[in-house]
N, C-alpha and C. Protein backbone atom coordinates (compact mmCIF):
# COMPACT_ATOMS: atom_id res chain seq x y z
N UNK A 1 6.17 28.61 -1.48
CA UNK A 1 4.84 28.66 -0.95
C UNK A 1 4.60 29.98 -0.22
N UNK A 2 5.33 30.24 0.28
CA UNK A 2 5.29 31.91 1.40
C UNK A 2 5.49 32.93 0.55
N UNK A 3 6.07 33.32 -0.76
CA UNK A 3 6.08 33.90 -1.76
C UNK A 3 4.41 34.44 -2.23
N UNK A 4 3.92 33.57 -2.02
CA UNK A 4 2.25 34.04 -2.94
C UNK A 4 1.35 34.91 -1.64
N UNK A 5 1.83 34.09 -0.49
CA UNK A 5 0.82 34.93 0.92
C UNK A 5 1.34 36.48 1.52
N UNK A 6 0.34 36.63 1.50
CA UNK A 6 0.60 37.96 1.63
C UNK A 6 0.59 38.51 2.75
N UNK A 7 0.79 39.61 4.15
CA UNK A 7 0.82 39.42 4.89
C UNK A 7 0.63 39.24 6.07
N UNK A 8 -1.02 39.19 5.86
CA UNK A 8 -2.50 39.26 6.39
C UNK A 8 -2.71 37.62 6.47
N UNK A 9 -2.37 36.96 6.02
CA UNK A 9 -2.23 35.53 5.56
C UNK A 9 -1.11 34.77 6.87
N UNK A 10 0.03 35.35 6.60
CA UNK A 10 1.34 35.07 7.07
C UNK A 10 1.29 35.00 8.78
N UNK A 11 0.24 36.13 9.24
CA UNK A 11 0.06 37.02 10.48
C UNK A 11 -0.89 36.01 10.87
N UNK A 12 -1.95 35.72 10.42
CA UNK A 12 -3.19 34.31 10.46
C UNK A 12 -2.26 33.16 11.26
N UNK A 13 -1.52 32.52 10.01
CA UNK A 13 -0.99 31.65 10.04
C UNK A 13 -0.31 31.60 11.58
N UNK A 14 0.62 33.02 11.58
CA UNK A 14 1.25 32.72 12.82
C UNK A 14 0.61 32.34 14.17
N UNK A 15 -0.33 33.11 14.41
CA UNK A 15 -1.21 33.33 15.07
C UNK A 15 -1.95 31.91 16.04
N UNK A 16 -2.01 30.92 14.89
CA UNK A 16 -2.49 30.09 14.58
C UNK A 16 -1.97 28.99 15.26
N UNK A 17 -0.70 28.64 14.65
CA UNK A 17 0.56 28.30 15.66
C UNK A 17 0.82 28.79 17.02
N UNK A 18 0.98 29.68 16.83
CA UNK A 18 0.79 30.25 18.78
C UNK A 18 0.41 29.79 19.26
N UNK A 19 -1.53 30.02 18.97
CA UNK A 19 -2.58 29.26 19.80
C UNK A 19 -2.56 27.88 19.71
N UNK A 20 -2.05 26.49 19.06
CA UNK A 20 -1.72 25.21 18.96
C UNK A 20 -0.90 25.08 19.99
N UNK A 21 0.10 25.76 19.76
CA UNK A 21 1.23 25.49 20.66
C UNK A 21 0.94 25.67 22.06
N UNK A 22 0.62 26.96 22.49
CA UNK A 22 -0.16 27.04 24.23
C UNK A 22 -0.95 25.92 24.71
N UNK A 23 -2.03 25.93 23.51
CA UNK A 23 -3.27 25.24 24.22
C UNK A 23 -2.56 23.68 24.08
N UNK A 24 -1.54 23.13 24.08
CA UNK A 24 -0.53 21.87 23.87
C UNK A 24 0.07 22.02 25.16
N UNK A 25 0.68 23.21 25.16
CA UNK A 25 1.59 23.30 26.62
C UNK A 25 0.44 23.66 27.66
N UNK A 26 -0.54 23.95 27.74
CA UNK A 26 -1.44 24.05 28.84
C UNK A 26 -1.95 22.87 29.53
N UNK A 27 -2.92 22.10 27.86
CA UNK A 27 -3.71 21.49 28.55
C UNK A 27 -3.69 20.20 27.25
N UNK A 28 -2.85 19.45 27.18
CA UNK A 28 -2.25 18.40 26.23
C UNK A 28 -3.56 17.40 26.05
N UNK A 29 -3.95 17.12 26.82
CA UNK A 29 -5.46 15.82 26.65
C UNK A 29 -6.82 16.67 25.95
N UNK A 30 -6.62 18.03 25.49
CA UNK A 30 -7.78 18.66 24.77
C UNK A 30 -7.68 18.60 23.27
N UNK A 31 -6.26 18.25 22.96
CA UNK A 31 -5.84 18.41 21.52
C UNK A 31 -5.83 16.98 21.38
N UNK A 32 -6.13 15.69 21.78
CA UNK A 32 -6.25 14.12 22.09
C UNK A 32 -7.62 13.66 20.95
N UNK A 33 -8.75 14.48 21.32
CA UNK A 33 -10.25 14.18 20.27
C UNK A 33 -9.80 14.83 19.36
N UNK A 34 -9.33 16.14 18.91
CA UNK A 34 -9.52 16.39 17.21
C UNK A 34 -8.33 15.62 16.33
N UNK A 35 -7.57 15.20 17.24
CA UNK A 35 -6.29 14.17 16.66
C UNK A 35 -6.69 13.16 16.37
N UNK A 36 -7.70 12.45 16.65
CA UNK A 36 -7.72 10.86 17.15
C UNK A 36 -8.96 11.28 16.18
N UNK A 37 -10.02 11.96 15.76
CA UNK A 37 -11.03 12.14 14.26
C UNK A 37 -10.26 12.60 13.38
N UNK A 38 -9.16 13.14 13.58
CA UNK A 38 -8.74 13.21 12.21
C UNK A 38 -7.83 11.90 11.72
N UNK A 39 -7.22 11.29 12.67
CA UNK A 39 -6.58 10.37 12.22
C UNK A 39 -7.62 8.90 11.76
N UNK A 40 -9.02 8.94 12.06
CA UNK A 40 -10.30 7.90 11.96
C UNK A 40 -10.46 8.23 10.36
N UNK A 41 -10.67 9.36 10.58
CA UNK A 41 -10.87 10.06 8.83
C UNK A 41 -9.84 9.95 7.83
N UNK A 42 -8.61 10.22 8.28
CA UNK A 42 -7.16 9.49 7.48
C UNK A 42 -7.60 8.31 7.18
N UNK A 43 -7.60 7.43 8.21
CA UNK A 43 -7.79 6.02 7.99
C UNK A 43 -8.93 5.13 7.10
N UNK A 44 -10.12 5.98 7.04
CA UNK A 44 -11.30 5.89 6.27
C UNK A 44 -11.43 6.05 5.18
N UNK A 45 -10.27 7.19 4.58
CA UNK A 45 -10.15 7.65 3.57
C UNK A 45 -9.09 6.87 2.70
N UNK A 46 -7.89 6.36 3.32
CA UNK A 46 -6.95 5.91 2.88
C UNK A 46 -7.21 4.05 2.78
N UNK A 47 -7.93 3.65 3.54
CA UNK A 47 -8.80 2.47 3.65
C UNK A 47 -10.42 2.16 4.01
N UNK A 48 -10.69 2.05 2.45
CA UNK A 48 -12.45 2.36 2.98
C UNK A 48 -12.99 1.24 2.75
N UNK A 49 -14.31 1.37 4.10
CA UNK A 49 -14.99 -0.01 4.31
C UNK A 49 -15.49 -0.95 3.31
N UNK A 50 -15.69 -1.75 3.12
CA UNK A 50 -16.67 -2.84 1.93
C UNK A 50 -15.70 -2.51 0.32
N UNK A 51 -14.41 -1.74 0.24
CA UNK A 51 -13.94 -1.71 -0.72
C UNK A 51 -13.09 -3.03 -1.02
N UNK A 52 -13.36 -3.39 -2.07
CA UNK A 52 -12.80 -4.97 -2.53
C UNK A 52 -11.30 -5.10 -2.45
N UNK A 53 -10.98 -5.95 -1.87
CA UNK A 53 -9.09 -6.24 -1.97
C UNK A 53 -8.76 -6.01 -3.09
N UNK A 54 -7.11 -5.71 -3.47
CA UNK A 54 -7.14 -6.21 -4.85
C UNK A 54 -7.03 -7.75 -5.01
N UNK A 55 -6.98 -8.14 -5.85
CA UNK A 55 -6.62 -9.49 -6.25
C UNK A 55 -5.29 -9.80 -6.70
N UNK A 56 -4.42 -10.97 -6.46
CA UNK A 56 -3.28 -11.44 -6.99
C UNK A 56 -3.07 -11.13 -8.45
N UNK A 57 -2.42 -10.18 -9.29
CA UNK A 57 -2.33 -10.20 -10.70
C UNK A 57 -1.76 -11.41 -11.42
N UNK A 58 -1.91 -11.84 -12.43
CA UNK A 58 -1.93 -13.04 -13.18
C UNK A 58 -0.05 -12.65 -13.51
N UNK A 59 0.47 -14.32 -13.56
CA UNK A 59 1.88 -13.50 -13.87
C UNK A 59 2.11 -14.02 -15.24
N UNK A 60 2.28 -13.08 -16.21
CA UNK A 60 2.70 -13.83 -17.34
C UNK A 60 4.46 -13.85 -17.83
N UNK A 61 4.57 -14.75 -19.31
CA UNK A 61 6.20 -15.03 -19.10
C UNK A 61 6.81 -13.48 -19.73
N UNK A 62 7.79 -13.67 -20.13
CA UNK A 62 7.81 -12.24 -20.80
C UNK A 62 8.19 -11.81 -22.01
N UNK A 63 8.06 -12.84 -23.06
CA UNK A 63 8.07 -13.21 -24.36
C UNK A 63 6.85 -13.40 -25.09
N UNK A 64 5.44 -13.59 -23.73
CA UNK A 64 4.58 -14.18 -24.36
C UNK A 64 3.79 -12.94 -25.51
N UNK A 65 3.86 -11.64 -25.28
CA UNK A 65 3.25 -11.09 -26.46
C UNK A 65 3.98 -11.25 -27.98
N UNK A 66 5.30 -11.68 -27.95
CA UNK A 66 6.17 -11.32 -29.12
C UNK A 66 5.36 -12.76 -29.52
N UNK A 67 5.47 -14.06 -29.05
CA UNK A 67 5.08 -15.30 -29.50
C UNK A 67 3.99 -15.37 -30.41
N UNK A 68 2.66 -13.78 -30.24
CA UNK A 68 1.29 -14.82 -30.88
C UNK A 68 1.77 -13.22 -32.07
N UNK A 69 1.18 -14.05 -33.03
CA UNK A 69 0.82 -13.14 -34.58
C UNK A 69 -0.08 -12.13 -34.08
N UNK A 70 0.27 -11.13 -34.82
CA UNK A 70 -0.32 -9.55 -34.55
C UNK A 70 -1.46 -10.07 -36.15
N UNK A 71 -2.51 -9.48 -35.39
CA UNK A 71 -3.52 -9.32 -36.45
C UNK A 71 -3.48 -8.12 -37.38
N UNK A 72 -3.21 -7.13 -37.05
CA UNK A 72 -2.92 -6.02 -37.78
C UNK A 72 -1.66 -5.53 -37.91
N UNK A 73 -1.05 -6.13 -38.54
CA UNK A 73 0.59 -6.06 -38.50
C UNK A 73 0.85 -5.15 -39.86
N UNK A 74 -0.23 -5.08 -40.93
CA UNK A 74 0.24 -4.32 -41.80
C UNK A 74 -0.32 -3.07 -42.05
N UNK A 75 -1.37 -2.91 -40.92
CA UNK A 75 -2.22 -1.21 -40.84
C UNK A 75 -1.39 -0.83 -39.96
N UNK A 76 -1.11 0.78 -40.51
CA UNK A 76 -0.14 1.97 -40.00
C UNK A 76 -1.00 2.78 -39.30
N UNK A 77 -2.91 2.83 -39.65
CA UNK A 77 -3.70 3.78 -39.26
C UNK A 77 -4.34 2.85 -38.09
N UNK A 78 -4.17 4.00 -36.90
CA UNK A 78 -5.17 3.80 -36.02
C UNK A 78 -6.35 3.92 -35.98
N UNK A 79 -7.73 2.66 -35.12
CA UNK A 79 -9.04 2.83 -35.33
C UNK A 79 -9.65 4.23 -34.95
N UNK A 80 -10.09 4.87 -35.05
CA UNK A 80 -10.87 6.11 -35.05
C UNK A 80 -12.51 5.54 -34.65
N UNK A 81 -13.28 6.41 -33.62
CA UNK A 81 -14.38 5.49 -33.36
C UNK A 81 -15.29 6.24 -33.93
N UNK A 82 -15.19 7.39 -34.52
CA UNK A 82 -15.86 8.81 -35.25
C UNK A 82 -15.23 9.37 -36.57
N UNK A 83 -16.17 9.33 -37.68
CA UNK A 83 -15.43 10.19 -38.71
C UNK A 83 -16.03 10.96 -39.45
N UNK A 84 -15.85 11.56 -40.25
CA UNK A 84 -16.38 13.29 -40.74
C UNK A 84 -17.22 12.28 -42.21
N UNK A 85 -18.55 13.23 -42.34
CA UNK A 85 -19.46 12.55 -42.95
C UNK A 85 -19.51 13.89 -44.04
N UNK A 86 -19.46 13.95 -45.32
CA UNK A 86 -19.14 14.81 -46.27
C UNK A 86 -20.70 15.17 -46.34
N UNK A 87 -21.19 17.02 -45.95
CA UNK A 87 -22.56 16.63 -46.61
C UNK A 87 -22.86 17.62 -47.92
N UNK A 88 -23.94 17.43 -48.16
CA UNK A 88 -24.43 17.98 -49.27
C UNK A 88 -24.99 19.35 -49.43
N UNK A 89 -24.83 20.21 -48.30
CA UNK A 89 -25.52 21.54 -47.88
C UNK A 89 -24.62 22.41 -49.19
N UNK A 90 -25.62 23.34 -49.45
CA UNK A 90 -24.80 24.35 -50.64
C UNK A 90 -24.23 25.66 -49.86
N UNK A 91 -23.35 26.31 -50.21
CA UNK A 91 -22.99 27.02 -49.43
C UNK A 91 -23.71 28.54 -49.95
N UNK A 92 -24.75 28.59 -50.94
CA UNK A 92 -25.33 29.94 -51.43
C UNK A 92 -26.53 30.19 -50.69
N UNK A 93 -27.21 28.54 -50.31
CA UNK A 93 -28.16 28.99 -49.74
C UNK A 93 -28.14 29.02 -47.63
N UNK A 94 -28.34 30.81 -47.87
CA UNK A 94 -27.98 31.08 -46.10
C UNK A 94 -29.57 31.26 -45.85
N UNK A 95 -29.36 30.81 -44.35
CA UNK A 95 -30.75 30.80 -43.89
C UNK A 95 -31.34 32.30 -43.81
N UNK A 96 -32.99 31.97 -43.94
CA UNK A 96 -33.19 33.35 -43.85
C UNK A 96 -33.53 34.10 -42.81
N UNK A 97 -33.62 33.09 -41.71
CA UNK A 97 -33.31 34.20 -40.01
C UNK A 97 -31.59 33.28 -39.44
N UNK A 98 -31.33 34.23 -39.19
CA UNK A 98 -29.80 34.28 -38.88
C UNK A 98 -29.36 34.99 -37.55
């Protein structure tokens, strides 16, 4: 990660840290509100309101797919939901604005 920053970046960074660290050892109950919104916003984000529980998943046995007959047991080709439509355009006649 420190490989790509360069050292205008590096100097920021430090900087940065410094000032965390003082304003911690100074005056500890100022760094208390941007901790306590960011951790509301963690929490909001990682659990959000009116979003539905999941639900109990159904348990099935573990044989039960081998048990029922495959309906397509003897097609090798997969369904395709699009396919190429052959048309009839000639290839001599080019348009005449181009």
């Amino acid at each position: 990660m420190f490989r790509k920053m360069n050292l205008l970046s590096v100097i920021i960074l430090a900087l940065v840290v410094i000032g965390i660290i003082t304003q911690t050892i100074s005056n500890p109950y100022q760094l208390l509100i941007p901790v306590a919104v960011f951790g509301v916003i963690y929490l909001l984000y990682k659990f959000p309101p009116g979003a539905a529980r999941p639900k109990a998943k159904p348990r099935y046995k573990a044989g039960a797919r081998k048990d029922q007959p495959s309906a397509n047991k003897g097609k090798t080709r997969k369904h395709m939901p699009f396919r190429v439509i052959e048309g009839g355009k000639d290839d001599d006649n080019l348009p005449k604005y181009h």
